[in-house]
N, C-alpha and C. Protein backbone atom coordinates (compact mmCIF):
# COMPACT_ATOMS: atom_id res chain seq x y z
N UNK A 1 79.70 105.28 84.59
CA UNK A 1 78.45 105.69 84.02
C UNK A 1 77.77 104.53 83.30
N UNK A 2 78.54 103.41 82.67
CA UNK A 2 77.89 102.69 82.39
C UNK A 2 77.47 101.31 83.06
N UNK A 3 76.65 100.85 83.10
CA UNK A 3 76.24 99.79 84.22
C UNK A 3 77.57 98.33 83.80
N UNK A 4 77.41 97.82 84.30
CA UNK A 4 78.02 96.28 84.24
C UNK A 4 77.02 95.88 83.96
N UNK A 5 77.21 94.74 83.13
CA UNK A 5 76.29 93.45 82.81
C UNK A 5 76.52 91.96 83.53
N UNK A 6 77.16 92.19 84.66
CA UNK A 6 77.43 91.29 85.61
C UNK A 6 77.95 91.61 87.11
N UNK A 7 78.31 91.26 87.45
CA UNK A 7 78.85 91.21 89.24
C UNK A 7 78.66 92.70 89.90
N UNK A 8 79.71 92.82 90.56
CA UNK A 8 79.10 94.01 91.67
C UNK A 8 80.41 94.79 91.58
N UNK A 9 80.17 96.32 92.41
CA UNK A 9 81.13 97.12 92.43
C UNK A 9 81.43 96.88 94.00
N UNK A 10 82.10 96.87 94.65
CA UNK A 10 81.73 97.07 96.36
C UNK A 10 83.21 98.09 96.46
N UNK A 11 82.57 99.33 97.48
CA UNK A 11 83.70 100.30 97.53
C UNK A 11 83.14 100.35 99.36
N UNK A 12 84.24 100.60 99.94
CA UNK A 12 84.25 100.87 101.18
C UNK A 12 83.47 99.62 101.74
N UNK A 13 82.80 98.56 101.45
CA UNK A 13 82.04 97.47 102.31
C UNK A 13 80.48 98.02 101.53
N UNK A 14 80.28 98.78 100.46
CA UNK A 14 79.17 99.18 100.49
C UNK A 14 78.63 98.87 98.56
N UNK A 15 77.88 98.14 98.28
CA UNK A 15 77.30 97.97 96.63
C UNK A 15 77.35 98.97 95.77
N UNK A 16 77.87 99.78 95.59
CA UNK A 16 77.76 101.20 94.80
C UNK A 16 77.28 100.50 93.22
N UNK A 17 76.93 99.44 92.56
CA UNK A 17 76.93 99.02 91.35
C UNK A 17 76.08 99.74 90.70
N UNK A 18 74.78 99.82 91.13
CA UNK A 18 73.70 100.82 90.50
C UNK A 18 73.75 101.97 91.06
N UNK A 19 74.64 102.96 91.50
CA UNK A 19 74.75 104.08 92.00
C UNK A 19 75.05 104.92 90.83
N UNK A 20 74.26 106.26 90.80
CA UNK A 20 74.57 107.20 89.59
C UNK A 20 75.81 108.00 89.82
N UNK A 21 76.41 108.41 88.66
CA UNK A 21 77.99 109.02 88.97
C UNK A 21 77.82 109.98 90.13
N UNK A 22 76.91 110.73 89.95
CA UNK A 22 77.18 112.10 91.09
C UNK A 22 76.93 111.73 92.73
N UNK A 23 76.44 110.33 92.54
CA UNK A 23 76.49 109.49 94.27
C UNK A 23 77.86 108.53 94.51
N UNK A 24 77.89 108.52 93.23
CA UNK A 24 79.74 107.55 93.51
C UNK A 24 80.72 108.95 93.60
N UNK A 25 80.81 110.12 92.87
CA UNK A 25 81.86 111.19 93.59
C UNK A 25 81.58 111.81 94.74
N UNK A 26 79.87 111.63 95.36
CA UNK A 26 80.18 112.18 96.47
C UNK A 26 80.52 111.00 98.10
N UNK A 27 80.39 109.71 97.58
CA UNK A 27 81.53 108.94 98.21
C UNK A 27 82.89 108.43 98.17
N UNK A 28 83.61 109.59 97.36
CA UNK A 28 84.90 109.61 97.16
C UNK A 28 85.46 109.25 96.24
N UNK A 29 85.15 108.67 94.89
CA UNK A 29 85.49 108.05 93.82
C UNK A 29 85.85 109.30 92.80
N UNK A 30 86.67 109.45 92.97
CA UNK A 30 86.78 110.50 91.24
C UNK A 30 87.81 109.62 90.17
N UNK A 31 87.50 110.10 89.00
CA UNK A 31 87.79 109.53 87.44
C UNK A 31 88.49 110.67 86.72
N UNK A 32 89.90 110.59 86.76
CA UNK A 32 90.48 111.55 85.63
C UNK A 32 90.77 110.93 84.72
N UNK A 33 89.88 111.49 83.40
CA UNK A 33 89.77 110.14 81.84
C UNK A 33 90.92 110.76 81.39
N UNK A 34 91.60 110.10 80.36
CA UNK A 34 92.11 110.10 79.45
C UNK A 34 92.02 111.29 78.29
N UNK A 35 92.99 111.77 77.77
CA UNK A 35 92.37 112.91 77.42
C UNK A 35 92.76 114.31 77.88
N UNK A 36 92.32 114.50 79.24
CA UNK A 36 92.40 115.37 79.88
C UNK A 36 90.65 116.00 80.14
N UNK A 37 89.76 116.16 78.98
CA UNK A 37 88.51 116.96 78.92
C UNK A 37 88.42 117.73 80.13
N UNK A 38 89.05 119.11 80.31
CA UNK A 38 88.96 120.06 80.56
C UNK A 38 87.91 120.89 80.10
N UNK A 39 86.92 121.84 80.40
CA UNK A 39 86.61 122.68 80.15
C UNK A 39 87.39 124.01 78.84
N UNK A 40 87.55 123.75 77.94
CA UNK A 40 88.90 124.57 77.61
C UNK A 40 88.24 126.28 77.25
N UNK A 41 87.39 126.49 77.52
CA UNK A 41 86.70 127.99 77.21
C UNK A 41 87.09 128.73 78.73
N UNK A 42 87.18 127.87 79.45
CA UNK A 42 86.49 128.07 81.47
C UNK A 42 88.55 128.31 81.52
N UNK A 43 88.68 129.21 82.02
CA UNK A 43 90.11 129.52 82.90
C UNK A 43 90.52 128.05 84.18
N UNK A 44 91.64 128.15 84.48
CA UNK A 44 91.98 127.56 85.61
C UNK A 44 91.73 127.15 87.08
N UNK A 45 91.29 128.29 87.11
CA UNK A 45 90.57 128.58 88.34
C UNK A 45 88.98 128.22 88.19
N UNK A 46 88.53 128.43 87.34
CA UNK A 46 87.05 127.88 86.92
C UNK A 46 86.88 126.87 86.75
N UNK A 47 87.63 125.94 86.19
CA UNK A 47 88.11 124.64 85.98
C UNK A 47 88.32 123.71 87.08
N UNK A 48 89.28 123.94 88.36
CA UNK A 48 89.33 124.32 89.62
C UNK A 48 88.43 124.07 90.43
N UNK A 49 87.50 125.33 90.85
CA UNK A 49 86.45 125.09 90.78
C UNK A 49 85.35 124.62 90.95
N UNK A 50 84.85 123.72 89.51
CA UNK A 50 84.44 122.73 89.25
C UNK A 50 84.41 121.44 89.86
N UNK A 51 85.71 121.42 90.24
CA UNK A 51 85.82 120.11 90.73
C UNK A 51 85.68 119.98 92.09
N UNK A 52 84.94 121.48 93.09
CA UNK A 52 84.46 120.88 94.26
C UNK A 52 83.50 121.82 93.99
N UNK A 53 82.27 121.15 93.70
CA UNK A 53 80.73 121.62 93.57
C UNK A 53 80.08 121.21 94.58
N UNK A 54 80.60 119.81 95.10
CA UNK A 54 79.86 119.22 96.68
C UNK A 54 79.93 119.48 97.06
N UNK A 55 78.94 119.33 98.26
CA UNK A 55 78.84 120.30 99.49
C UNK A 55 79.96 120.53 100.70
N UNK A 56 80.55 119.03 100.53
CA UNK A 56 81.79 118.69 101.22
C UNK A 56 83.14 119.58 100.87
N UNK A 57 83.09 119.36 99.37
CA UNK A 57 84.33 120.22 98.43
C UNK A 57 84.15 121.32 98.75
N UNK A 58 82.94 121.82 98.80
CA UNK A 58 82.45 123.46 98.53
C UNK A 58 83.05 124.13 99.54
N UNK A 59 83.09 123.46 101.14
CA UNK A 59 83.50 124.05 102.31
C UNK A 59 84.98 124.24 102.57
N UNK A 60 85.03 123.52 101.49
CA UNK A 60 87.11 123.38 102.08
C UNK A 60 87.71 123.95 100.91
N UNK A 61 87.09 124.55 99.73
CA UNK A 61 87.74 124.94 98.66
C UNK A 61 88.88 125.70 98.80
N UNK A 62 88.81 126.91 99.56
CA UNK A 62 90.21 127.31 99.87
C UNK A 62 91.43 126.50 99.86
N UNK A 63 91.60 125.50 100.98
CA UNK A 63 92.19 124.31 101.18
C UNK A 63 92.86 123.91 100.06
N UNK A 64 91.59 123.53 99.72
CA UNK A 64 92.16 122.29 98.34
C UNK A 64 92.90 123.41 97.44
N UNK A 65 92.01 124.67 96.96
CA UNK A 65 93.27 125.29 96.42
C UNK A 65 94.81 125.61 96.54
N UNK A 66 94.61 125.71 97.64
CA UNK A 66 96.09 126.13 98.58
C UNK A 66 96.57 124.58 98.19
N UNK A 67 95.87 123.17 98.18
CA UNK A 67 96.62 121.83 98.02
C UNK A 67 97.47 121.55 96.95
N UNK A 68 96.46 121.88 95.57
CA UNK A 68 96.88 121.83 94.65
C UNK A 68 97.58 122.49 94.03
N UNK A 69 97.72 124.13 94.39
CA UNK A 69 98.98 124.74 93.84
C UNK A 69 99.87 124.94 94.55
N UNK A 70 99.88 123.93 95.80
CA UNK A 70 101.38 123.68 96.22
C UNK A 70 101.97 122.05 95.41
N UNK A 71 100.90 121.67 94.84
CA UNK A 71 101.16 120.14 94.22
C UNK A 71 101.98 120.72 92.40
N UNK A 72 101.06 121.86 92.07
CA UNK A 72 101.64 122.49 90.96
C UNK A 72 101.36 123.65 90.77
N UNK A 73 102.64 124.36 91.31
CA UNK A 73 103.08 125.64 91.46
C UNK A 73 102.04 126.55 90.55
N UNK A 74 102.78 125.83 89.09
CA UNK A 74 102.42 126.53 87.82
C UNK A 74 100.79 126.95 87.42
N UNK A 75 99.81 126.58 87.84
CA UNK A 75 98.63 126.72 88.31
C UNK A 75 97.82 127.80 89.04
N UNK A 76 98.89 128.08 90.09
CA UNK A 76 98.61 129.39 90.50
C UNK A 76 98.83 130.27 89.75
N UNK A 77 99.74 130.22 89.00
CA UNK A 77 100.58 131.36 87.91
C UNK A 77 99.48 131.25 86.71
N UNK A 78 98.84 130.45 86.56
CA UNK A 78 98.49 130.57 85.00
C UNK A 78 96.80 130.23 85.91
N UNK A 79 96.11 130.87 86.75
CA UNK A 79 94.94 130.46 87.31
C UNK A 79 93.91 131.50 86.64
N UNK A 80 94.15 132.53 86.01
CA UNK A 80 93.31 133.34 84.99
C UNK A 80 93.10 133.29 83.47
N UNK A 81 94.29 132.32 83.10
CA UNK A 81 94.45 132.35 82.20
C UNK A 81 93.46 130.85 81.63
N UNK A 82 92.76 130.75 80.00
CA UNK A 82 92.13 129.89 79.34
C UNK A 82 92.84 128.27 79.43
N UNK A 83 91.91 127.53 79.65
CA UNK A 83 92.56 125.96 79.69
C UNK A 83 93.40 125.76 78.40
N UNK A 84 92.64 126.24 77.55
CA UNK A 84 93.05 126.01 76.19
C UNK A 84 94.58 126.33 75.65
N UNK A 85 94.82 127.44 76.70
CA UNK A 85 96.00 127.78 76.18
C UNK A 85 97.22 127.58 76.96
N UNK A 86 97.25 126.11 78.07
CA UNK A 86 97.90 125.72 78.63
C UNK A 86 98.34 124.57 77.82
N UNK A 87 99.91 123.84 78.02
CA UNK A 87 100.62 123.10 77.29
C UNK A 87 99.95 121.86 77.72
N UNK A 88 100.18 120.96 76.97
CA UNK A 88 99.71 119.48 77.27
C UNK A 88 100.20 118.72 78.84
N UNK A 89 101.27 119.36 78.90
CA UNK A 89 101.29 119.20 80.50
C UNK A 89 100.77 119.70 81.66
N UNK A 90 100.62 121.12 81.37
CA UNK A 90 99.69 121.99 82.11
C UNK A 90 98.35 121.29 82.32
N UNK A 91 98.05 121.12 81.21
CA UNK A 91 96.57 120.47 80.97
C UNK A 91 96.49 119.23 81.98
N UNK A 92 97.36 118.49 81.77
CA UNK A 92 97.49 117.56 82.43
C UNK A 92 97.52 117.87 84.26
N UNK A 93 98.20 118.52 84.52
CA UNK A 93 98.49 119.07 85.88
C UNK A 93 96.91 119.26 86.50
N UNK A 94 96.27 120.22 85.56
CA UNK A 94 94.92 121.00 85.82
C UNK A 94 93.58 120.02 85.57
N UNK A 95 94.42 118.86 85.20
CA UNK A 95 93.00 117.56 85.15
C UNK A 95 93.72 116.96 86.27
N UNK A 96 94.55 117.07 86.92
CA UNK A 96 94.69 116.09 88.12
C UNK A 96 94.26 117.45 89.29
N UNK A 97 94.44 118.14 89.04
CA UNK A 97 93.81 119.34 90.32
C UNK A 97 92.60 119.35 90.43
N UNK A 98 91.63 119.35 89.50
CA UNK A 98 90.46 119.26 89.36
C UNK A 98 89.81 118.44 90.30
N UNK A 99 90.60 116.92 89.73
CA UNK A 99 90.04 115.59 90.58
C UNK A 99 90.03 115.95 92.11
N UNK A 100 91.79 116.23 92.39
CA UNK A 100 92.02 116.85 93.70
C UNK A 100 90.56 117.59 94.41
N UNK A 101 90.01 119.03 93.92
CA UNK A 101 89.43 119.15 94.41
C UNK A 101 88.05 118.96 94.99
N UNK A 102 87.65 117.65 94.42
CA UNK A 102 86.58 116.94 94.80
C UNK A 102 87.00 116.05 96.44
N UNK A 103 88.06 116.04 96.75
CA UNK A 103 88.29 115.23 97.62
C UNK A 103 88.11 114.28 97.94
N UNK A 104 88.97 113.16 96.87
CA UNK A 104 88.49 111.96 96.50
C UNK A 104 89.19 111.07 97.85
N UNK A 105 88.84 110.13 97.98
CA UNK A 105 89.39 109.26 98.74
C UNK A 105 89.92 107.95 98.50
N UNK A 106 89.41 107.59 97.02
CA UNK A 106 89.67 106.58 95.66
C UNK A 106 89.95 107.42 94.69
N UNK A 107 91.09 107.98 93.91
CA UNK A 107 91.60 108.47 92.39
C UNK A 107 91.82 107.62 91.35
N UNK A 108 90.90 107.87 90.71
CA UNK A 108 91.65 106.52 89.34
C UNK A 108 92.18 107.39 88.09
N UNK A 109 93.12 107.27 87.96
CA UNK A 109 94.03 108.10 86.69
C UNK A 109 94.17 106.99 85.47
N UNK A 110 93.45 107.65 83.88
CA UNK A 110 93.66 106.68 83.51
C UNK A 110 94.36 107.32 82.12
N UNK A 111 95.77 106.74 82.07
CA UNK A 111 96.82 107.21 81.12
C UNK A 111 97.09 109.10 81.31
N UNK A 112 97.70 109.04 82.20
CA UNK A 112 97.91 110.35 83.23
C UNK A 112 99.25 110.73 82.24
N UNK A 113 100.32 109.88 81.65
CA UNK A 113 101.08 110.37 80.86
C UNK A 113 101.38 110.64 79.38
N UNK A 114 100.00 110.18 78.64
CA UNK A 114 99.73 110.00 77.51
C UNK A 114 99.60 111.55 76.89
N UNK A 115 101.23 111.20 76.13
CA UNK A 115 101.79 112.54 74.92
C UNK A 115 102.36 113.17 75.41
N UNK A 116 103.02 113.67 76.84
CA UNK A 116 103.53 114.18 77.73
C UNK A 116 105.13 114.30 77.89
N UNK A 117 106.23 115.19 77.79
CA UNK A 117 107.42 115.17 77.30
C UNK A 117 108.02 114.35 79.16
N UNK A 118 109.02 113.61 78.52
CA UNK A 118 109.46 112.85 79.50
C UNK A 118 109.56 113.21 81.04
N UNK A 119 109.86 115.13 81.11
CA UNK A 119 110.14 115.94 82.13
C UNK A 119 108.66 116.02 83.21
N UNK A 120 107.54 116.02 82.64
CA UNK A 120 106.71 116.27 82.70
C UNK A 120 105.51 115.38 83.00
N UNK A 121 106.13 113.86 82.97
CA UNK A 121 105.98 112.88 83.41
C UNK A 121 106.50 112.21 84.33
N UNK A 122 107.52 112.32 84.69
CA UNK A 122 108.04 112.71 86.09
C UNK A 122 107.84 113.38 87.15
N UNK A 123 107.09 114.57 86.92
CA UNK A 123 106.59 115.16 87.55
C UNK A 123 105.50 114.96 88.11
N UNK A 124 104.30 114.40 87.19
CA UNK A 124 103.38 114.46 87.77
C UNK A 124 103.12 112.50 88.67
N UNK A 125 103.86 112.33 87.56
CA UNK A 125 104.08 110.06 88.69
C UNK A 125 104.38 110.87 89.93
N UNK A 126 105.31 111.72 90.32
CA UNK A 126 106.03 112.00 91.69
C UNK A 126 104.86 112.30 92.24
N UNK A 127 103.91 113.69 91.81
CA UNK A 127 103.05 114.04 92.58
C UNK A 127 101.79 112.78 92.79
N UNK A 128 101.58 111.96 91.63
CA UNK A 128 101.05 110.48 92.24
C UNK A 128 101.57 110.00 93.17
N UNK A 129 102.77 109.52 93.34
CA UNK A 129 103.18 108.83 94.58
C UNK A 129 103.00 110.04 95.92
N UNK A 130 103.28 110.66 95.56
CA UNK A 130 103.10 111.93 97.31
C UNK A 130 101.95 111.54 97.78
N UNK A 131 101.13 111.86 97.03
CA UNK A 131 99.53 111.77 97.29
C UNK A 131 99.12 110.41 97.97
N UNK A 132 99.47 109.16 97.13
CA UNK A 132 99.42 107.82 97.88
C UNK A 132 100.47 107.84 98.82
N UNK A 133 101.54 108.36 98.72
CA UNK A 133 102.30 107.83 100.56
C UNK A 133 101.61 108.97 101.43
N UNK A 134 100.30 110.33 101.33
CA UNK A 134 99.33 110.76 101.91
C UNK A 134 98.52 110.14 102.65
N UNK A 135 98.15 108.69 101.82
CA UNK A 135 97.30 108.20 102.56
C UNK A 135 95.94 108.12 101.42
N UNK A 136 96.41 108.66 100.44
CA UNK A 136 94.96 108.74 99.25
C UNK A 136 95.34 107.04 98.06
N UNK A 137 94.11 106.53 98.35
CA UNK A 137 94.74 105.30 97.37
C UNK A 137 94.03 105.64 96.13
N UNK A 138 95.02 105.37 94.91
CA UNK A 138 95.13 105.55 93.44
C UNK A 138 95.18 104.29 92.76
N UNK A 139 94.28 104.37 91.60
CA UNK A 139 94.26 103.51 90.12
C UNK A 139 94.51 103.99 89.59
N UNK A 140 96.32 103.69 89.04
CA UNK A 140 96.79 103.85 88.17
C UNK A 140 96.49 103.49 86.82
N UNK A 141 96.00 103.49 85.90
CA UNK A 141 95.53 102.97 84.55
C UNK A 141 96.79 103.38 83.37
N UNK A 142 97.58 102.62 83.33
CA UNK A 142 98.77 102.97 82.45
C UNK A 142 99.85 102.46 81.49
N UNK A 143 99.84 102.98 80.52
CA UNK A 143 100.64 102.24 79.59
C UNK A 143 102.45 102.15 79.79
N UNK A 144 102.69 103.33 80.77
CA UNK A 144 104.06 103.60 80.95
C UNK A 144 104.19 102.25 82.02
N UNK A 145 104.96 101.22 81.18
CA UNK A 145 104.99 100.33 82.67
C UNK A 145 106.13 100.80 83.48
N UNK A 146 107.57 100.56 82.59
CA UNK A 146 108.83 101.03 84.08
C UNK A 146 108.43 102.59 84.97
N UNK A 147 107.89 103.28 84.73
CA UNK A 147 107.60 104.61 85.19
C UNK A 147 106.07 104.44 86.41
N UNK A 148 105.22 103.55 85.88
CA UNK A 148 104.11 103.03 86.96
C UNK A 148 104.18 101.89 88.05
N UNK A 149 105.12 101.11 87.59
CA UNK A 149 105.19 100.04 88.11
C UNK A 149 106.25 100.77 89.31
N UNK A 150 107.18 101.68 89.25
CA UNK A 150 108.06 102.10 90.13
C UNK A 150 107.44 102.24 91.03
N UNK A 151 106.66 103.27 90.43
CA UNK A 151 105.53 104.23 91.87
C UNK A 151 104.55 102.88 92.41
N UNK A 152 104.30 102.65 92.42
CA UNK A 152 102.90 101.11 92.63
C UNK A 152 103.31 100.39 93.82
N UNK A 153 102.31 100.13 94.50
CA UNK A 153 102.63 99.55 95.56
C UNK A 153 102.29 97.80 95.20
N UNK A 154 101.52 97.51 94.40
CA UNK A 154 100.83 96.56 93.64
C UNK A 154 100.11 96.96 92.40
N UNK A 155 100.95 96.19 91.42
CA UNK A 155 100.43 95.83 89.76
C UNK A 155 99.53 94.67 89.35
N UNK A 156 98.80 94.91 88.26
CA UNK A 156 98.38 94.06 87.31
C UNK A 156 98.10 94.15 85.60
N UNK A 157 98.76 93.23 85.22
CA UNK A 157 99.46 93.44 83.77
C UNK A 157 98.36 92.42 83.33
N UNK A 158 97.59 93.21 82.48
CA UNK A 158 96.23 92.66 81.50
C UNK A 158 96.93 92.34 79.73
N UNK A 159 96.56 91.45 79.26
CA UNK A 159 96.99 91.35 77.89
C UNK A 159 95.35 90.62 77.82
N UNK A 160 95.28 91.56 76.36
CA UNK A 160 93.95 91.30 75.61
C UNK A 160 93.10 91.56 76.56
N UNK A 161 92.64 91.68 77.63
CA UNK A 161 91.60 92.30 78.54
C UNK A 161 91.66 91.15 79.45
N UNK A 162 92.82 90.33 79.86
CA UNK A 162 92.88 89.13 80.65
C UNK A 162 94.29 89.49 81.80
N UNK A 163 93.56 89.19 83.16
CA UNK A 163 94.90 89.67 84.48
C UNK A 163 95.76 88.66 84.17
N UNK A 164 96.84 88.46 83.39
CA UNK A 164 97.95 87.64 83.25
C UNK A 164 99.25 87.94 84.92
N UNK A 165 99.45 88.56 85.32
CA UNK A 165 100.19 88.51 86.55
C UNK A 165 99.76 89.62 87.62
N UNK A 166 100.16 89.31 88.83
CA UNK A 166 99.42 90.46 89.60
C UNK A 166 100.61 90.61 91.03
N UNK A 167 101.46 91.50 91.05
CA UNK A 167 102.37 91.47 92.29
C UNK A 167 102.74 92.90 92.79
N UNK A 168 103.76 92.82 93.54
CA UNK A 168 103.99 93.81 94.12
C UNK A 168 104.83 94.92 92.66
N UNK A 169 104.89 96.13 92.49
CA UNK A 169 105.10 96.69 91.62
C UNK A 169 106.56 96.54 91.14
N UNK A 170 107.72 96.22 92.56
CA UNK A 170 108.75 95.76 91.94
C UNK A 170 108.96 94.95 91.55
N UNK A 171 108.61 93.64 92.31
CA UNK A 171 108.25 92.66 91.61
C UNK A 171 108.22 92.53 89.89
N UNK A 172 107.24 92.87 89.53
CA UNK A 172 106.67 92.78 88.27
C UNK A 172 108.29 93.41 87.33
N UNK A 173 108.08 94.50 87.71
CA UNK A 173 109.44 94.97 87.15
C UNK A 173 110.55 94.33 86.87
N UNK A 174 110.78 93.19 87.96
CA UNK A 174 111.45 92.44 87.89
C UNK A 174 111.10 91.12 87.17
N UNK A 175 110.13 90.85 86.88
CA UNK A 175 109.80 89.46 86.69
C UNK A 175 109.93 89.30 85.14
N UNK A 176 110.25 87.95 84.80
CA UNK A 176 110.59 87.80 83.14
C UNK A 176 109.86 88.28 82.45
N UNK A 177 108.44 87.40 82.56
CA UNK A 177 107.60 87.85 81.03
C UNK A 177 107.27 89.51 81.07
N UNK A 178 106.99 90.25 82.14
CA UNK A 178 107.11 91.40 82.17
C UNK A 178 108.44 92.40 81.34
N UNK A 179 109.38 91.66 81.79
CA UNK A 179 110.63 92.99 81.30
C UNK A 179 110.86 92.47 79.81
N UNK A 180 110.39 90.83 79.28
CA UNK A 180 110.38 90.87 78.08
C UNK A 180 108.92 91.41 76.75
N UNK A 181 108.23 91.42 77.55
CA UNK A 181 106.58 91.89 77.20
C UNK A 181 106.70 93.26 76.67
N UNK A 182 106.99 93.86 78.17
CA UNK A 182 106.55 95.32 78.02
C UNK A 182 108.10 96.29 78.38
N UNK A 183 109.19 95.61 78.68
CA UNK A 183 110.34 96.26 79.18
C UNK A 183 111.23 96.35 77.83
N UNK A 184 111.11 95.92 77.11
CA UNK A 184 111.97 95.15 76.06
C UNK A 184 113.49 94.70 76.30
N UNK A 185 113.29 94.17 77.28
CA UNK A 185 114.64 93.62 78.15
C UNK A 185 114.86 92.22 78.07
């Protein structure tokens, strides 16, 4: 939403830089922020939803429903019930379904595990990686390094807002200043 004050965006071979958000999600780009910002008044299913209003989404909604509560069960079960009164993981689950049902073709997740009990973060990295060995490519945005870097097909480790290394995800895992940086190894 907010412009750059320099260079270009290029997605698919195409300038999207001055493109307004609702022309960058309907060429495949969706953004699950941080947070979660759910709707929390709007139920599950409303919530849901939401996230295929395009004309594209709109036709396949069934689908994507049937996608996502085979991605998380628990969703279907709790699909009447208030956002609000789903656990921080739930929440979490139901901001990555959301995205889902826009039918992104670029996902950028940014801190997908932030406050999240260890179980529950596992869960949902797994359903990240399913999705990318799908065929859907993901931006990971994340502070969990051993837990992101696993799933990753390729990392890059920023300090102070600068790309200090950039490799394959095991790699990195493996590599010194990494496991002494951020591994405490």
């Amino acid at each position: 939403m907010l412009r750059p004050t320099e260079g270009q965006i290029i997605f698919r071979g195409e300038d999207i830089t001055s493109r307004p958000a609702h022309e960058i999600v309907l060429l495949g780009i969706v953004h699950i922020p941080e947070g979660r910002r759910l709707f929390s008044e709007m139920t599950v299913l409303e919530n849901l939803l939401l996230g295929s209003t395009h004309a594209a989404a709109r036709k396949h909604r069934k689908e994507g429903l049937e996608h996502v509560f085979s991605l998380f069960p628990i969703l279907r079960d709790r699909r009447s019930q208030q956002a609000s009164t789903l656990s921080g993981g739930e929440q979490q689950m139901l901001a990555v379904a959301r995205g889902l049902m826009s039918m992104p073709r670029l996902l950028i997740l940014d801190e997908p595990s932030l406050g999240l009990a260890p179980r529950v973060v596992t869960e949902i990295l797994n359903v990240i990686r399913s999705l990318n060995e799908g065929g859907l490519t993901v931006l990971l945005i994340e502070q969990n390094v051993r837990h992101s870097l696993a799933i990753s097909d390729r990392g890059i480790v920023l300090e102070n807002g600068a790309v200090v290394l950039v490799d394959r995800g095991e790699a990195l895992l493996s590599n010194e200043h990494t496991r002494r940086a951020y591994l405490g190894a």
